[in-house]
Protein backbone atom coordinates (compact mmCIF):
# COMPACT_ATOMS: atom_id res chain seq x y z
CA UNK A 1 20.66 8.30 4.66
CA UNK A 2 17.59 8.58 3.10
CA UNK A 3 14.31 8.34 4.59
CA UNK A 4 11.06 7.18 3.01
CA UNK A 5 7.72 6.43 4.81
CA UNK A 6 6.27 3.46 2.97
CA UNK A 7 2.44 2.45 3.24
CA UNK A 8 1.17 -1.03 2.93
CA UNK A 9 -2.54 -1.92 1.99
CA UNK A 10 -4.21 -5.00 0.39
CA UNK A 11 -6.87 -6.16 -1.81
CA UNK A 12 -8.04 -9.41 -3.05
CA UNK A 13 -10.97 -11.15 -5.06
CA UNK A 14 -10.86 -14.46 -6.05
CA UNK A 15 -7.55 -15.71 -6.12
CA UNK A 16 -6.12 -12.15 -6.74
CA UNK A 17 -4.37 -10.98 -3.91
CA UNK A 18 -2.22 -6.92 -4.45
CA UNK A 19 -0.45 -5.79 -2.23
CA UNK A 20 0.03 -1.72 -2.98
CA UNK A 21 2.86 0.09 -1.71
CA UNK A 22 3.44 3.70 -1.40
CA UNK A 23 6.18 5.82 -0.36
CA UNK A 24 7.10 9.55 0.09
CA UNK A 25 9.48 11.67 1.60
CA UNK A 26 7.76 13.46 4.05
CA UNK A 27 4.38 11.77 5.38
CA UNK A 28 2.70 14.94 5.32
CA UNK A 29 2.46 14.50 1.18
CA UNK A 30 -0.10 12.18 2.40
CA UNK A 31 -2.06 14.34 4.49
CA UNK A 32 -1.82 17.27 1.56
CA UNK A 33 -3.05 14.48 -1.02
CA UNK A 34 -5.95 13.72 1.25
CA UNK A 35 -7.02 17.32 2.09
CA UNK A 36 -7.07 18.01 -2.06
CA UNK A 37 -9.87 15.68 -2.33
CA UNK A 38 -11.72 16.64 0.84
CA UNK A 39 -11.67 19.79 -0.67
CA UNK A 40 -13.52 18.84 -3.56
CA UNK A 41 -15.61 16.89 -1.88
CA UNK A 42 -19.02 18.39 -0.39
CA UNK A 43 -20.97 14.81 0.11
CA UNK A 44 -20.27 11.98 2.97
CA UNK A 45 -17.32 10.08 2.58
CA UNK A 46 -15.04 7.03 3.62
CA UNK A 47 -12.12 6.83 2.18
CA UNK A 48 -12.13 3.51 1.40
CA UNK A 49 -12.53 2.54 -1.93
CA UNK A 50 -15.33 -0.34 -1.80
CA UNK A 51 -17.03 1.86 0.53
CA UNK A 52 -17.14 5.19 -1.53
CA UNK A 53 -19.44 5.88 -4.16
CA UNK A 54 -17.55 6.62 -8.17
CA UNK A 55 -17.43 10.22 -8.11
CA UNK A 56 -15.47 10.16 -4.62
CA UNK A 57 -13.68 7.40 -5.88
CA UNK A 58 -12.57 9.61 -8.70
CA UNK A 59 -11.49 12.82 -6.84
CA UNK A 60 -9.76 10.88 -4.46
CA UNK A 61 -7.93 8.57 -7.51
CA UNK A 62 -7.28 12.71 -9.35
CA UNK A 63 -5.69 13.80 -6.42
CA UNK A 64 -3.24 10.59 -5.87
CA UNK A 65 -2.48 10.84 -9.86
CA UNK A 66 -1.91 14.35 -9.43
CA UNK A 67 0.39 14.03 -7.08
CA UNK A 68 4.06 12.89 -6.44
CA UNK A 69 3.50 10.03 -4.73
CA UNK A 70 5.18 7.05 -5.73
CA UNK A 71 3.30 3.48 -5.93
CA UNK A 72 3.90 -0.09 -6.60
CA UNK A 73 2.06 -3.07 -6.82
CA UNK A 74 3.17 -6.72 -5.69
CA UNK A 75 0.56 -9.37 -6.91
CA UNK A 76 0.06 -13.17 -5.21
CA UNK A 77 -2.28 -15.50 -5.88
CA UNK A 78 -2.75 -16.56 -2.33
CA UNK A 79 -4.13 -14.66 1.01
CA UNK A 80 -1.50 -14.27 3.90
CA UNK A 81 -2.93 -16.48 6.75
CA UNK A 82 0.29 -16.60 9.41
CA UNK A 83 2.61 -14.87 10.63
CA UNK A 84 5.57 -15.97 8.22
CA UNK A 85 2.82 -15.32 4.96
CA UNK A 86 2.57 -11.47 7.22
CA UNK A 87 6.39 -11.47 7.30
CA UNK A 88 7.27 -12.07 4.02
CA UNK A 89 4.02 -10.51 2.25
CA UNK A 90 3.85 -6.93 3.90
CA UNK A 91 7.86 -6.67 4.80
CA UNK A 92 9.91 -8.81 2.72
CA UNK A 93 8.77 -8.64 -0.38
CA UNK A 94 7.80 -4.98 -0.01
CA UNK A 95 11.42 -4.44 0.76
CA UNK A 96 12.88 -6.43 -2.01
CA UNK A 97 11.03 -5.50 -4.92
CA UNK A 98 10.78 -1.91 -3.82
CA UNK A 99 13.51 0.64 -5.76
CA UNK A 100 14.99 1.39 -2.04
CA UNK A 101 18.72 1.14 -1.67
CA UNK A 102 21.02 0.46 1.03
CA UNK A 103 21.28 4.12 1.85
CA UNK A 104 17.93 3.99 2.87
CA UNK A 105 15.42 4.22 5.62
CA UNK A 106 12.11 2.73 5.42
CA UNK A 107 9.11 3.65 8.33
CA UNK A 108 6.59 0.73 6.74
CA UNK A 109 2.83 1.30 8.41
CA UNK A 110 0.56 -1.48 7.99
CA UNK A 111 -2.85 -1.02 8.93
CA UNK A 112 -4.15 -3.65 10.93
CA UNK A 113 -1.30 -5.96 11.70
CA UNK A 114 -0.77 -4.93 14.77
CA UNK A 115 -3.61 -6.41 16.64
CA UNK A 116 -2.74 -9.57 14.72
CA UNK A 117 0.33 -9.39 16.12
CA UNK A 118 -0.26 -9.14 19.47
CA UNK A 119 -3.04 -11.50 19.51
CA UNK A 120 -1.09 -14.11 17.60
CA UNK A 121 2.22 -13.59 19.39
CA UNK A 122 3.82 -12.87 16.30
CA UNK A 123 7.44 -11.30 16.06
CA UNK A 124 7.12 -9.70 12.82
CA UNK A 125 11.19 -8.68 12.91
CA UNK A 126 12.21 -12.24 13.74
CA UNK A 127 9.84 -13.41 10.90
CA UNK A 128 10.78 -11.44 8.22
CA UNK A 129 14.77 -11.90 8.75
CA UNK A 130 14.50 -15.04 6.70
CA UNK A 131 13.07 -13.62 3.12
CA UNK A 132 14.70 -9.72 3.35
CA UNK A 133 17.15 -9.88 0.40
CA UNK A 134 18.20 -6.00 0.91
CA UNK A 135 19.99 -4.83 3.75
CA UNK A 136 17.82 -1.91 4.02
CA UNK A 137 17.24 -0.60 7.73
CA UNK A 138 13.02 -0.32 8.53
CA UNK A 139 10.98 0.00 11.52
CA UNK A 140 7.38 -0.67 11.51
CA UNK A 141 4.22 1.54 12.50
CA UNK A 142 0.87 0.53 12.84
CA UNK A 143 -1.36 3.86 11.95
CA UNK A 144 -0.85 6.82 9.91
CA UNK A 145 -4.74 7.14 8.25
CA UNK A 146 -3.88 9.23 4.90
CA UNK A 147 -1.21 6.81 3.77
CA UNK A 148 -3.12 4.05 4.35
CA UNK A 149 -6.14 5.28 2.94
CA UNK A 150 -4.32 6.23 -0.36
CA UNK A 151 -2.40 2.59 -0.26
CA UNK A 152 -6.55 1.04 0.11
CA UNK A 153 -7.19 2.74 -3.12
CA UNK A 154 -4.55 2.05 -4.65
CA UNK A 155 -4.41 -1.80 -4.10
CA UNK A 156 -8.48 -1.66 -4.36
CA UNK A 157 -8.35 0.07 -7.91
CA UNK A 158 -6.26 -1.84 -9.16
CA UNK A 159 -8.02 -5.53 -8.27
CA UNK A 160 -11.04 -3.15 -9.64
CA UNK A 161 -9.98 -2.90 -13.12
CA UNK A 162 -8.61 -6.33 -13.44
CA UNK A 163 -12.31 -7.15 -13.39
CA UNK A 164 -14.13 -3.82 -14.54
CA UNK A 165 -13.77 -1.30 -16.17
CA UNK A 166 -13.01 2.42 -14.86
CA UNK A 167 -11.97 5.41 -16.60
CA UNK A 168 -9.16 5.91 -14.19
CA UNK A 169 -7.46 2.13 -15.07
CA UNK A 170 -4.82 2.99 -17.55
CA UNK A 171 -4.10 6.25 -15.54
CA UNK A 172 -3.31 4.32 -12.24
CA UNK A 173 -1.59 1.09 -14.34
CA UNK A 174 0.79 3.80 -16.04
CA UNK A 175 2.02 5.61 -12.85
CA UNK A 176 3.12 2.58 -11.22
CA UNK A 177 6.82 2.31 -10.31
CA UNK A 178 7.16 -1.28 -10.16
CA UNK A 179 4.72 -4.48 -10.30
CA UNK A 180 5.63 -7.98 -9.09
CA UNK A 181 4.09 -10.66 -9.95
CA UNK A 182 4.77 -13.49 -6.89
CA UNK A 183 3.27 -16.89 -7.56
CA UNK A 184 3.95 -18.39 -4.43
């Protein structure tokens, strides 16, 4: 069986609403991504694309492009806003549309959802059941920072240059495994 850690960030403006989704192998691909750019690096930082100024934003965006991590995008043109959008946004349609076979494990870490969760009684399993197509076996986590940092850019860079105009856009657009288009 194989196992793949998958990481699961968002962005939206307007009535754009990208989902990213990034996967490796081993999760410390992430962590080596990240320490490349700190490297680089000798100014404050977030990590978080909206939040970073353009030349971090480019070391960071270098070091996920010169990497092997694998990305997708899944686009909607509405925000998530219960627990069934949660469900089928962040695990259904991340499992579905992602190049993951039955022989395969998925460890799926969404940041944030868990305090949703909990304070909106939400079974995310139970939830889901109903829009999984694949019968792929996944569990879900709630924090691993790198992978989620590099999923934030990802998502973030690409709602970016659907508006504006970065040097990095057809670099990102062209390394993307799959892209989904979901009108829902």
């Amino acid at each position: 069986m194989k196992k793949y850690y998958v990481y699961v960030d968002e962005s939206y403006k307007e009535n754009i609403f990208a989902l990213s989704v990034i996967w490796v192998k081993n999760p410390a691909e992430a962590d080596r991504i990240k320490a490349d750019a700190v490297r680089k690096i000798n100014k404050k930082y977030h990590f978080h694309f909206k939040n970073d100024k353009y030349n971090i934003r480019r070391i960071f965006l270098l070091a996920i492009l010169n990497s092997k991590i694998n990305f997708g995008i899944i686009l909607f043109n509405k925000i998530p806003r219960c627990c069934k959008d949660y469900a089928r946004y962040y695990i259904a349609e991340v499992i579905n549309n992602s190049p993951f076979d039955e022989n395969s494990q998925l460890i799926i870490t969404i940041k944030g959802i868990e305090d949703w969760i909990n304070r909106k009684k939400c079974n995310i399993y139970d939830e889901s059941i109903n829009f999984v197509q694949k019968r792929i076996f996944y569990r879900i986590k709630y924090n691993d920072r790198s992978g989620l940092e590099i999923a934030d850019y990802i998502a973030s860079v690409y709602v970016y240059c659907i508006f504006n105009n970065f040097d990095l856009c057809k670099s990102i657009k062209e390394k993307i495994r799959f892209k989904v288009n979901e009108n829902i």
